[in-house]
C-alpha atoms as a PDB file:
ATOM      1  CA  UNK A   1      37.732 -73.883 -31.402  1.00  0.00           C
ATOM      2  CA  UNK A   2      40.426 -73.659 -29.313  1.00  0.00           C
ATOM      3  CA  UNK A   3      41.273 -76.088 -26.425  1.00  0.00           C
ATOM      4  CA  UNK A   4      42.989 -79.131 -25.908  1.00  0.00           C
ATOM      5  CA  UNK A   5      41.432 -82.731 -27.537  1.00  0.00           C
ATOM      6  CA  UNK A   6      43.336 -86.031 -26.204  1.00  0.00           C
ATOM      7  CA  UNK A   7      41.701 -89.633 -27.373  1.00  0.00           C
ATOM      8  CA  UNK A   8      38.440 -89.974 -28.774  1.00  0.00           C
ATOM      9  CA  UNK A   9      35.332 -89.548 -27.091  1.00  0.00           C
ATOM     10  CA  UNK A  10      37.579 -88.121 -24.428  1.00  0.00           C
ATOM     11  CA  UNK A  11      35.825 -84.732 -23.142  1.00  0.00           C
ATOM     12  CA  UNK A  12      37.872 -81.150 -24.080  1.00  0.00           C
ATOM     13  CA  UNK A  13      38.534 -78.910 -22.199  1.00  0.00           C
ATOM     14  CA  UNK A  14      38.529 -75.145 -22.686  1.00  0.00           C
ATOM     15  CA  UNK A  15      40.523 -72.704 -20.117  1.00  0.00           C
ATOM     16  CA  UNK A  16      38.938 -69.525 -18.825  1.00  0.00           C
ATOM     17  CA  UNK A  17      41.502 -67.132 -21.431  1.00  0.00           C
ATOM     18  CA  UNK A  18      40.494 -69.699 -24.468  1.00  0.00           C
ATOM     19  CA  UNK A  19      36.177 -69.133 -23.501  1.00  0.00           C
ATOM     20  CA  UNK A  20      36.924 -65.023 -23.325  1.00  0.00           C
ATOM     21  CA  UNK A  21      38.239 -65.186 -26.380  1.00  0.00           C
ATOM     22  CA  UNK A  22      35.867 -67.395 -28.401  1.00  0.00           C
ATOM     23  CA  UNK A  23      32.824 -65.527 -26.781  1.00  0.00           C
ATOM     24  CA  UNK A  24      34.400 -62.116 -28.174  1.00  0.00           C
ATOM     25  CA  UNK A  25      34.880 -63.758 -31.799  1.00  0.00           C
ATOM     26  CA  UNK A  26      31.883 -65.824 -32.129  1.00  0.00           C
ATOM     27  CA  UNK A  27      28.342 -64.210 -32.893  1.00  0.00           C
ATOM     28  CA  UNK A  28      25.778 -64.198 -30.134  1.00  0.00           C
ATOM     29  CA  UNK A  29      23.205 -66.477 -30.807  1.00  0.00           C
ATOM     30  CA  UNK A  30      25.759 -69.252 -32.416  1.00  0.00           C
ATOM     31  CA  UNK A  31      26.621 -71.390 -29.452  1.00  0.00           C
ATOM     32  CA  UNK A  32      25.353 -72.455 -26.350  1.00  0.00           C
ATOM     33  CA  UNK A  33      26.529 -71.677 -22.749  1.00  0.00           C
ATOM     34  CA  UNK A  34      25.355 -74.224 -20.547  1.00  0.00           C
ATOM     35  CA  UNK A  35      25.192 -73.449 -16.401  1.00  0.00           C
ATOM     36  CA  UNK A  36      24.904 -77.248 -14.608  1.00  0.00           C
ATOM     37  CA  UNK A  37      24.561 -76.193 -11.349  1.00  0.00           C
ATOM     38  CA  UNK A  38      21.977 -75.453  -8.781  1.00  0.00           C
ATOM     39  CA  UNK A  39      19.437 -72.580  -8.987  1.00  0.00           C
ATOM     40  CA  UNK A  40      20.977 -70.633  -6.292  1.00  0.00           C
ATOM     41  CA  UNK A  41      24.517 -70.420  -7.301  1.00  0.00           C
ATOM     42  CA  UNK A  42      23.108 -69.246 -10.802  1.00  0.00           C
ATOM     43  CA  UNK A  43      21.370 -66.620  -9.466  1.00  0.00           C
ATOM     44  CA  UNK A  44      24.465 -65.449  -7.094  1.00  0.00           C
ATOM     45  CA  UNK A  45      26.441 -64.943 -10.354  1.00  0.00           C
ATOM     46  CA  UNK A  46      26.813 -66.739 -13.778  1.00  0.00           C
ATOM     47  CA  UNK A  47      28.282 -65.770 -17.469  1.00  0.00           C
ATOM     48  CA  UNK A  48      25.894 -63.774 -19.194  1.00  0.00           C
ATOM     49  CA  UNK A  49      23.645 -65.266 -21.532  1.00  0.00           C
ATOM     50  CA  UNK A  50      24.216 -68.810 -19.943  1.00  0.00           C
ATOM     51  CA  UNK A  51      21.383 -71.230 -19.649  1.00  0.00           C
ATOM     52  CA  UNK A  52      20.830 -72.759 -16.476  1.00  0.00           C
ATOM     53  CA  UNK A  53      20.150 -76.463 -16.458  1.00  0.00           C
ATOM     54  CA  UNK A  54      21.298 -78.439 -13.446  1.00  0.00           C
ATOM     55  CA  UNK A  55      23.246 -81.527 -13.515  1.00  0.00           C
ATOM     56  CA  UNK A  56      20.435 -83.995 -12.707  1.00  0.00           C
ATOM     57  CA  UNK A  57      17.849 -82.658 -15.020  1.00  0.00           C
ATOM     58  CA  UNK A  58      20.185 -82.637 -18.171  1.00  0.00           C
ATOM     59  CA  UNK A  59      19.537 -85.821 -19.130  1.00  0.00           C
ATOM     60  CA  UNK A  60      15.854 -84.822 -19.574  1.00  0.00           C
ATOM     61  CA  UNK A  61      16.700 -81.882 -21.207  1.00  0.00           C
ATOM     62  CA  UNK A  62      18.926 -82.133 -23.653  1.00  0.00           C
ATOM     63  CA  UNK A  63      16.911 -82.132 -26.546  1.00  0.00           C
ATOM     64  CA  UNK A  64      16.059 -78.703 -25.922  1.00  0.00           C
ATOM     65  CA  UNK A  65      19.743 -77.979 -26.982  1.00  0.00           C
ATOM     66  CA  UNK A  66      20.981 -77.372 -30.304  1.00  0.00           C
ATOM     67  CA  UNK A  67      23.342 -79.954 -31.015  1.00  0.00           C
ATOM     68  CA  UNK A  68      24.785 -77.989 -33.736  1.00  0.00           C
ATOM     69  CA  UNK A  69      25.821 -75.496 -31.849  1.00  0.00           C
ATOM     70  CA  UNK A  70      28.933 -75.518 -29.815  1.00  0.00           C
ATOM     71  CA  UNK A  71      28.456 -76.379 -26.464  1.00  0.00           C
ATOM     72  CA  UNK A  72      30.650 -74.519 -23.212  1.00  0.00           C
ATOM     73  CA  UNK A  73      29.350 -76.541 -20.041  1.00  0.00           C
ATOM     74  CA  UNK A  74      30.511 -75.189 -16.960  1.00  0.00           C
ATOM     75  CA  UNK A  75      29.999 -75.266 -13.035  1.00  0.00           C
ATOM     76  CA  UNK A  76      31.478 -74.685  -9.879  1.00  0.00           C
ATOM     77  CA  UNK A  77      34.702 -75.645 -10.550  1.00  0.00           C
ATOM     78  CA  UNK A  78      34.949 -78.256 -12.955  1.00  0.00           C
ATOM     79  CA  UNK A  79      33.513 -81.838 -11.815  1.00  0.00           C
ATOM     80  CA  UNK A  80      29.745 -81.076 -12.807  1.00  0.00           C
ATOM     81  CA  UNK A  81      30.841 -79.694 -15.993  1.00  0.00           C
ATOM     82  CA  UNK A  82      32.863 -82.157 -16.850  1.00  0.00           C
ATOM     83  CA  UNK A  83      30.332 -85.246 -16.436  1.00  0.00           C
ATOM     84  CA  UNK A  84      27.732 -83.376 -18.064  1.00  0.00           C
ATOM     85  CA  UNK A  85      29.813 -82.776 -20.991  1.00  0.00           C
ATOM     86  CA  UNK A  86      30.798 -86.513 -21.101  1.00  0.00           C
ATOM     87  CA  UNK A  87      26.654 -87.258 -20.978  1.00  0.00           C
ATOM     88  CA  UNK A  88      26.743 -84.792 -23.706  1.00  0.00           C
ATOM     89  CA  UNK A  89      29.221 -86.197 -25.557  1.00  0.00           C
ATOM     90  CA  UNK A  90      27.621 -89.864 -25.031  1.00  0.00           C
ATOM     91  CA  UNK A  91      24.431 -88.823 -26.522  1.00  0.00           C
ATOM     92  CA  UNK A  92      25.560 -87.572 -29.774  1.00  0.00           C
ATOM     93  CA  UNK A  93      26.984 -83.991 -28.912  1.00  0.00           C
ATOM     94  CA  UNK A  94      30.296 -83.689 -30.523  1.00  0.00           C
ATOM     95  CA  UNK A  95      31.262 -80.031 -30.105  1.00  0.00           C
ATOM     96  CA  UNK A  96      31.292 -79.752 -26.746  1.00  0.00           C
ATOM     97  CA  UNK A  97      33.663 -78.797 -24.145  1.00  0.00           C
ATOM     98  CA  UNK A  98      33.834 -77.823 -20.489  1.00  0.00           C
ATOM     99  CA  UNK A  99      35.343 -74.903 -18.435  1.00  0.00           C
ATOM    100  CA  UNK A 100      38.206 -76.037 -16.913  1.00  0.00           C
ATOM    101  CA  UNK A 101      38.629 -74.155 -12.795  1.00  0.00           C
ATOM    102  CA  UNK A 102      34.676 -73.409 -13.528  1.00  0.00           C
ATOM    103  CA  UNK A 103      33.346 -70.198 -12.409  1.00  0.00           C
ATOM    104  CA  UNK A 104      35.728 -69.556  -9.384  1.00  0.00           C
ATOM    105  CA  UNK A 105      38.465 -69.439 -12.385  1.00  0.00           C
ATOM    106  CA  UNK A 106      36.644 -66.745 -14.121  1.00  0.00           C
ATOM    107  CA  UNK A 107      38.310 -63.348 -13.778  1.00  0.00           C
ATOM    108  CA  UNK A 108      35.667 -61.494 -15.925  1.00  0.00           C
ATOM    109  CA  UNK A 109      32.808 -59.499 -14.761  1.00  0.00           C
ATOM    110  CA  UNK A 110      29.840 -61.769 -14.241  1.00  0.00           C
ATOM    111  CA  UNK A 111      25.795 -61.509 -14.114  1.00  0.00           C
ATOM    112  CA  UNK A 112      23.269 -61.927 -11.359  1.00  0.00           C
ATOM    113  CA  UNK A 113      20.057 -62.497 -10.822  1.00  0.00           C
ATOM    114  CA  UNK A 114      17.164 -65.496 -10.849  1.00  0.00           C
ATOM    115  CA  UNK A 115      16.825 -67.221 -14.050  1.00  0.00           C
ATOM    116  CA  UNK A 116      13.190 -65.736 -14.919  1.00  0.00           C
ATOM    117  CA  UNK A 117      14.305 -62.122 -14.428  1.00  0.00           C
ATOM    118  CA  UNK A 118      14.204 -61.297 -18.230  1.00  0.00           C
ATOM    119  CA  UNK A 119       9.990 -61.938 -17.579  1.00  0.00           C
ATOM    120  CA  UNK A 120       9.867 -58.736 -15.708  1.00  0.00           C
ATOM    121  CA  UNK A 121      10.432 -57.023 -19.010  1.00  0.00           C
ATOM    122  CA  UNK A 122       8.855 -59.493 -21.715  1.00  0.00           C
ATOM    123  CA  UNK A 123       5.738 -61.679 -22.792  1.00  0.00           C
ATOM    124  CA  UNK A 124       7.428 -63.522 -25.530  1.00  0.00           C
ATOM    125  CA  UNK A 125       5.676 -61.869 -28.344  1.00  0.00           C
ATOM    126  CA  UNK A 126       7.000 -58.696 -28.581  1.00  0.00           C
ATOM    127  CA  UNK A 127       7.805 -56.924 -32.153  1.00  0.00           C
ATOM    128  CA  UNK A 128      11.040 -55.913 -32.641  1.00  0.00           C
ATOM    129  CA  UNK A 129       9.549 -51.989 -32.268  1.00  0.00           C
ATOM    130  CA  UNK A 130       8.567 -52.567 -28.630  1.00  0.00           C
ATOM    131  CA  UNK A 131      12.103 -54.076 -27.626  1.00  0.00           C
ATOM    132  CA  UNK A 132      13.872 -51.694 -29.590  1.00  0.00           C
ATOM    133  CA  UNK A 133      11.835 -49.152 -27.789  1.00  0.00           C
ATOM    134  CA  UNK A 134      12.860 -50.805 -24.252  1.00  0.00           C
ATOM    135  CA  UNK A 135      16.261 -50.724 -25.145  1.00  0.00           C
ATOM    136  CA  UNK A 136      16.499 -47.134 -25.728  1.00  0.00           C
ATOM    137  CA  UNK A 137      14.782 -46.532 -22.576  1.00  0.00           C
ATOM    138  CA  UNK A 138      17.453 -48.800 -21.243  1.00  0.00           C
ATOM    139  CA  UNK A 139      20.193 -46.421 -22.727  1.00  0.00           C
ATOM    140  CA  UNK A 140      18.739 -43.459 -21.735  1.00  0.00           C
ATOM    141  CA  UNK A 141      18.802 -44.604 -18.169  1.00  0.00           C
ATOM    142  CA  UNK A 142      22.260 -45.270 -18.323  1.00  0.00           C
ATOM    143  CA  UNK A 143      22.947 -41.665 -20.062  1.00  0.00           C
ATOM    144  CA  UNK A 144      21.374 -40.322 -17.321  1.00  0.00           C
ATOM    145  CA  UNK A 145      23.445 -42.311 -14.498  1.00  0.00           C
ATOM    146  CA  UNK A 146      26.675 -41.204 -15.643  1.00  0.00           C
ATOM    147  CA  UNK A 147      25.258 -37.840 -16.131  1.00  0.00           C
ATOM    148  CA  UNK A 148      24.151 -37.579 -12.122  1.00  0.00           C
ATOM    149  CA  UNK A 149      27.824 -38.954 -11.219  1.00  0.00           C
ATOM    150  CA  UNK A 150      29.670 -35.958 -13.731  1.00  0.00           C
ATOM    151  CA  UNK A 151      27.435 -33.173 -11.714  1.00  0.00           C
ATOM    152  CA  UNK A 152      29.109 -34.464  -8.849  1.00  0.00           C
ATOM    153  CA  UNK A 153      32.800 -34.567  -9.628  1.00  0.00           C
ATOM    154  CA  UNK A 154      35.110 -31.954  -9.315  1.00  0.00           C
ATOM    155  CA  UNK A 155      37.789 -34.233 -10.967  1.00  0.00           C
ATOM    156  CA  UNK A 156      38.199 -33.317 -14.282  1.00  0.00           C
ATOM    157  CA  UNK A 157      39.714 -36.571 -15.438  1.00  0.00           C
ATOM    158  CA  UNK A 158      37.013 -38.404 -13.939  1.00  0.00           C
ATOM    159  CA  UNK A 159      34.271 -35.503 -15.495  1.00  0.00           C
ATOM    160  CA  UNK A 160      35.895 -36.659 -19.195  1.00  0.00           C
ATOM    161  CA  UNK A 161      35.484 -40.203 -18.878  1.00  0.00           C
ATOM    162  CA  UNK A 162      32.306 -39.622 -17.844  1.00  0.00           C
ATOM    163  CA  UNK A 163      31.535 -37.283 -20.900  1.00  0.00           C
ATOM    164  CA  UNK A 164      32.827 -40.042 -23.194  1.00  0.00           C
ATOM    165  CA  UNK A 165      30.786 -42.963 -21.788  1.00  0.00           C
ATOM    166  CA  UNK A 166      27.578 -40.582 -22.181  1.00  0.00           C
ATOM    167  CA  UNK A 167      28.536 -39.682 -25.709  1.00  0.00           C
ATOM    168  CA  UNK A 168      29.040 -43.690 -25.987  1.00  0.00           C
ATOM    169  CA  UNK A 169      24.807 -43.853 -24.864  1.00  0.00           C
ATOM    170  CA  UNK A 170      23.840 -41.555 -26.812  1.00  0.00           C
ATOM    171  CA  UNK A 171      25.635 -43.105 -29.985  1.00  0.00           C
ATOM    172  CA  UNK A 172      23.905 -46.521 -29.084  1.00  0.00           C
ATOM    173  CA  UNK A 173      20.503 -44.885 -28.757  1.00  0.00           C
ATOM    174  CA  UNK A 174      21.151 -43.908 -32.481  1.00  0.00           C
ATOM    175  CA  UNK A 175      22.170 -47.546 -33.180  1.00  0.00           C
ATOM    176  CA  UNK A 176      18.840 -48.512 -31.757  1.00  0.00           C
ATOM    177  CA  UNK A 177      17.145 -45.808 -33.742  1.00  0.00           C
ATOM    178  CA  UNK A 178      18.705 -47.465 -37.315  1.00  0.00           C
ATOM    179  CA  UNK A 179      17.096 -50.436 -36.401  1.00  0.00           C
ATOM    180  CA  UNK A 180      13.543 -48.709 -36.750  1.00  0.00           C
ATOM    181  CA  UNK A 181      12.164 -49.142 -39.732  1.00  0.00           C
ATOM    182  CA  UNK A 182      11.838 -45.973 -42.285  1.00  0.00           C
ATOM    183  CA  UNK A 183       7.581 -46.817 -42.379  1.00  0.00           C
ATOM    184  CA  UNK A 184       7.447 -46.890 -38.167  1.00  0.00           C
ATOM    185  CA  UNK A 185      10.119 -43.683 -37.489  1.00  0.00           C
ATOM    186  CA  UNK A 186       6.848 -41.338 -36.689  1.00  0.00           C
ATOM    187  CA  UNK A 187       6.039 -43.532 -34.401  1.00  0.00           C
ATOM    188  CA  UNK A 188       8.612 -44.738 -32.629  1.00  0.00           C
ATOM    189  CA  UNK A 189       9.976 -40.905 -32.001  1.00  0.00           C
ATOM    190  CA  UNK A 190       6.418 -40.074 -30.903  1.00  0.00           C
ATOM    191  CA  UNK A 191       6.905 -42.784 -28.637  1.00  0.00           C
ATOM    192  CA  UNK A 192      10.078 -41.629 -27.114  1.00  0.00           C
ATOM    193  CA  UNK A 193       9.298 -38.136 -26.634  1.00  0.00           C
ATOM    194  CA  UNK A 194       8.908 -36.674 -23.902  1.00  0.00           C
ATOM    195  CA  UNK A 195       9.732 -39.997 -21.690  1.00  0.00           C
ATOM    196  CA  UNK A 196      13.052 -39.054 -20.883  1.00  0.00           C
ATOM    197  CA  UNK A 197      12.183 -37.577 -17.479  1.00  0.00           C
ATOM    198  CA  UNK A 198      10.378 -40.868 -16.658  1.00  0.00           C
ATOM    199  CA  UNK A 199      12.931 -43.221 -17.100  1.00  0.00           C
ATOM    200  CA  UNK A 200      13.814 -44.479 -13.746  1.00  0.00           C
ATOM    201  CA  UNK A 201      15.919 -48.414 -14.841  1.00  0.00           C
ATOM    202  CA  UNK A 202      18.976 -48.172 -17.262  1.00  0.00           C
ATOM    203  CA  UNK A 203      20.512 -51.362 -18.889  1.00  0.00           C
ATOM    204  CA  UNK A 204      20.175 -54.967 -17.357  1.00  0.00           C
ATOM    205  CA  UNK A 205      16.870 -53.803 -16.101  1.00  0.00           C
ATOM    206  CA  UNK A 206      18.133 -51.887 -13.197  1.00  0.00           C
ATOM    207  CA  UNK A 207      16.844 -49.387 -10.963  1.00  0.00           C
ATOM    208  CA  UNK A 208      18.741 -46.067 -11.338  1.00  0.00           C
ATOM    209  CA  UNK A 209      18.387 -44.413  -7.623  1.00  0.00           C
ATOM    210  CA  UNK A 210      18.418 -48.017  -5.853  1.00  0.00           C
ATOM    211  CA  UNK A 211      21.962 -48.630  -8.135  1.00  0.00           C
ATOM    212  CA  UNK A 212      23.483 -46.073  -6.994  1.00  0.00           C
ATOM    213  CA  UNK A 213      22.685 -45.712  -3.465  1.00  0.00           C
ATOM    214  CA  UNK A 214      23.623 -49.579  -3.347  1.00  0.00           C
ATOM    215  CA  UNK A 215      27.216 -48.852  -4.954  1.00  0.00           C
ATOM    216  CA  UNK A 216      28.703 -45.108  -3.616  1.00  0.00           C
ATOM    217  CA  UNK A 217      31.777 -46.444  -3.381  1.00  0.00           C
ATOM    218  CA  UNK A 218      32.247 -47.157  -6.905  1.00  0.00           C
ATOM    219  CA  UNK A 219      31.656 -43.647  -7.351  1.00  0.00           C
ATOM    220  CA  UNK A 220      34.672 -42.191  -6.005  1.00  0.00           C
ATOM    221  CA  UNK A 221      37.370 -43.494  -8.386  1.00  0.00           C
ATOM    222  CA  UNK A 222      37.773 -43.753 -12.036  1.00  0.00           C
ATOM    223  CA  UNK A 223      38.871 -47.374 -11.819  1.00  0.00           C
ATOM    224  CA  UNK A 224      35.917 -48.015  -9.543  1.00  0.00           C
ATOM    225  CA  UNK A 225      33.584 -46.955 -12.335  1.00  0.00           C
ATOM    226  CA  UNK A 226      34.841 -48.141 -14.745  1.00  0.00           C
ATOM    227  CA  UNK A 227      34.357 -51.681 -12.428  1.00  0.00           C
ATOM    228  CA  UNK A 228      30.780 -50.804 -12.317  1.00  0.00           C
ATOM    229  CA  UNK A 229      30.835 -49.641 -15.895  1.00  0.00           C
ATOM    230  CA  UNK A 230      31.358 -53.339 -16.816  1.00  0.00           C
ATOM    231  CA  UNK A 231      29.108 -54.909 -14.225  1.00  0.00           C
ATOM    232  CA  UNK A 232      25.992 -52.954 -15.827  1.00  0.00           C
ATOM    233  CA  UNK A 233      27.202 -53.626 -19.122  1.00  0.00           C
ATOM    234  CA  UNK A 234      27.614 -57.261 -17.974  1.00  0.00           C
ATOM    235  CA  UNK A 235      24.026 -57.172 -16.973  1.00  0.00           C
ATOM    236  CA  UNK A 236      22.834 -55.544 -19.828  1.00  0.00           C
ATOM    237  CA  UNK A 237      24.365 -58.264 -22.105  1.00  0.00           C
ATOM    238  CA  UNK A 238      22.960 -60.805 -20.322  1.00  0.00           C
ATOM    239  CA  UNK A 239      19.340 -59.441 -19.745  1.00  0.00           C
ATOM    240  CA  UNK A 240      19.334 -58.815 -24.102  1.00  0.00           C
ATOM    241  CA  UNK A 241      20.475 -62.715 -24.386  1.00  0.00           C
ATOM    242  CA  UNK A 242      18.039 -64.471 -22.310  1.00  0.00           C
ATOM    243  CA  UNK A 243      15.577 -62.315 -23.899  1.00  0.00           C
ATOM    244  CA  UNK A 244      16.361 -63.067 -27.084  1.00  0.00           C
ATOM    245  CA  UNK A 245      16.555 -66.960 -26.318  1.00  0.00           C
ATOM    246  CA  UNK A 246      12.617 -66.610 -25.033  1.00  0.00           C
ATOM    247  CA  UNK A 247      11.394 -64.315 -27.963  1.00  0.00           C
ATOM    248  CA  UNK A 248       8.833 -66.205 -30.109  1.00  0.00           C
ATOM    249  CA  UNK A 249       9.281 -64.044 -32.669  1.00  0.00           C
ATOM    250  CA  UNK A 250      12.461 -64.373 -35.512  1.00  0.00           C
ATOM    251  CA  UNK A 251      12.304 -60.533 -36.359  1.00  0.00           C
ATOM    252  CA  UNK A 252      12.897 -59.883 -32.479  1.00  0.00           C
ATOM    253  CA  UNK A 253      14.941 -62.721 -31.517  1.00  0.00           C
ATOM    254  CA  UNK A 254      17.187 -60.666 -34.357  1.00  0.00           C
ATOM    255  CA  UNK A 255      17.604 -57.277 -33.004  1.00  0.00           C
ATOM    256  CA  UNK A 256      17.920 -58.908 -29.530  1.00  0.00           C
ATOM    257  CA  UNK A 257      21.175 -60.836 -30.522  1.00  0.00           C
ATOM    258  CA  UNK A 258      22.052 -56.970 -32.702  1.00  0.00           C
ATOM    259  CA  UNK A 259      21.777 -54.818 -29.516  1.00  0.00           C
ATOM    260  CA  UNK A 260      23.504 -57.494 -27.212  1.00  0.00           C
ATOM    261  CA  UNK A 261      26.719 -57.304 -29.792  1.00  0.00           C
ATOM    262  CA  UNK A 262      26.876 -54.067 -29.674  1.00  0.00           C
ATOM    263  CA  UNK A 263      26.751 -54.544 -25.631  1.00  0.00           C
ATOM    264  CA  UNK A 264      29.816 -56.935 -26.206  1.00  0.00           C
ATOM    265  CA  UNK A 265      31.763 -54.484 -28.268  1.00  0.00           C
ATOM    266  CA  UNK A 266      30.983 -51.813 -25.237  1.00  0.00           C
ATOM    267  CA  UNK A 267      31.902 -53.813 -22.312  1.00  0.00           C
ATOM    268  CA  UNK A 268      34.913 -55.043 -24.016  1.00  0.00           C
ATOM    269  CA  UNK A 269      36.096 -51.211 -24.683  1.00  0.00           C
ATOM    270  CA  UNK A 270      34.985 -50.269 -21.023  1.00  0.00           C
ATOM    271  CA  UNK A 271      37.624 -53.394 -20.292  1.00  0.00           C
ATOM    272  CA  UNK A 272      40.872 -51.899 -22.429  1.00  0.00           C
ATOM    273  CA  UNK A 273      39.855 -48.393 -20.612  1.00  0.00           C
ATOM    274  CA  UNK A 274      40.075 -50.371 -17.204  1.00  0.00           C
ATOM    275  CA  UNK A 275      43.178 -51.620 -17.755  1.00  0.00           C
ATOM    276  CA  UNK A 276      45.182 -48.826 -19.195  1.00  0.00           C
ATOM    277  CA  UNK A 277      43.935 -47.244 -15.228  1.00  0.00           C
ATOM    278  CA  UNK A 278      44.966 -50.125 -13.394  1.00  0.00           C
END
């Protein structure tokens, strides 16, 4: 992992550039983003997929960590972090590290939203059908968003990119459809027909008309979607991680951490388009 290691037992430190890069490269599911500050600065905006546990409870809750899993602790802007990777570190955690700058270093898109807002959409003990079935849904909705915004353009640049992040939606819903297996295909596509017309929340559980009444500005530009491109995509990734951290079930937990790479690989694209306009 990269990062920079001085005397033993000292804690390591990992810069915003070095935490990109090993969350692009490492699977989801195979390390641990840990969140030590308060409830309400989590829910104004944290990395997606991070657990929130706050700097005075860790101690108490540590052993609901996997300690074989690397460990990215991060706060504010670096003092929490860094004594609750030190506790870490003191109580037999040995790949561990913490954010240097914290979130106010960050410079990629981030997630909102209360730490229980993956429980709008989940039990616990869902089959991998019924979350694959949600996450179409989820796709569809987003089809349909930048479909609304193309009717409305008379740019054709802008009405391309558009066409090639629907395309991108509809090639995901196919990913999603692979994951179905050959004996439930009936039905699952008896399931989705028909419901197209009723899908009213795209990805990261949001609410299509509300999002985009909410963000009009973003509409008018092709670097300002692309900007809001990201931030759903950011959501999205997040919403599939917590979910799949709460799943009781293995099979699901699976095709939670599947759909939220292939969220990764999208949001990373949507980034190289973003900066080839900017």
């Amino acid at each position: 992992m990269p990062g920079q290691k001085g005397q033993k037992d000292q804690v390591r430190v990992m810069f915003p550039d070095d935490v990109q890069h090993f969350m692009r490269e490492q699977k989801e599911g195979t390390y641990v983003l840990l969140d030590v500050r308060q409830p309400v600065e989590y829910e104004k905006n944290h990395l997606p997929g991070a657990r929130l546990i706050p700097l005075p409870e860790l101690a108490d809750s540590m052993e609901t960590l996997h300690r074989s899993q690397p460990t990215i602790v991060y706060c504010a802007v670096g003092g929490r972090s860094r004594m609750a990777a030190q506790l870490l570190m003191n109580q037999g955690f040995r790949d561990v590290y913490h954010l240097m700058g914290g979130i106010e270093a960050w410079d990629q898109p981030v997630a909102s939203g209360p730490t229980e807002f993956h429980l709008k959409f989940m039990r616990g003990d869902e089959s991998p059908l019924e979350m694959i079935l949600m996450g179409y849904e989820f796709e569809e909705g987003l089809r349909k968003f930048h479909e609304t915004v193309k009717h409305r353009t008379t740019d054709r640049e802008f009405a391309d990119l558009l066409t090639s992040l629907t395309q991108a939606e509809e090639s995901h819903k196919q990913t999603l459809l692979s994951l179905v297996p050959a004996t439930e295909r009936v039905v699952f596509e008896q399931q989705i027909g028909g419901r197209s017309d009723d899908v009213h929340v795209m990805e990261g559980g949001i609410d299509l008309a509300e999002f985009m009444e909410r963000n009009e500005s973003y509409l008018q530009t092709i670097s300002g979607y692309l900007e809001l491109a990201m931030m759903i995509e950011t959501q999205a990734l997040d919403l599939y991680l917590r979910m799949a951290a709460a799943s009781r079930q293995q099979q699901t937990r699976e095709v939670l951490l599947r759909v939220s790479e292939e969220e990764k690989a999208h949001l990373a694209a949507l980034g190289r388009l973003l900066e080839h306009k900017i």
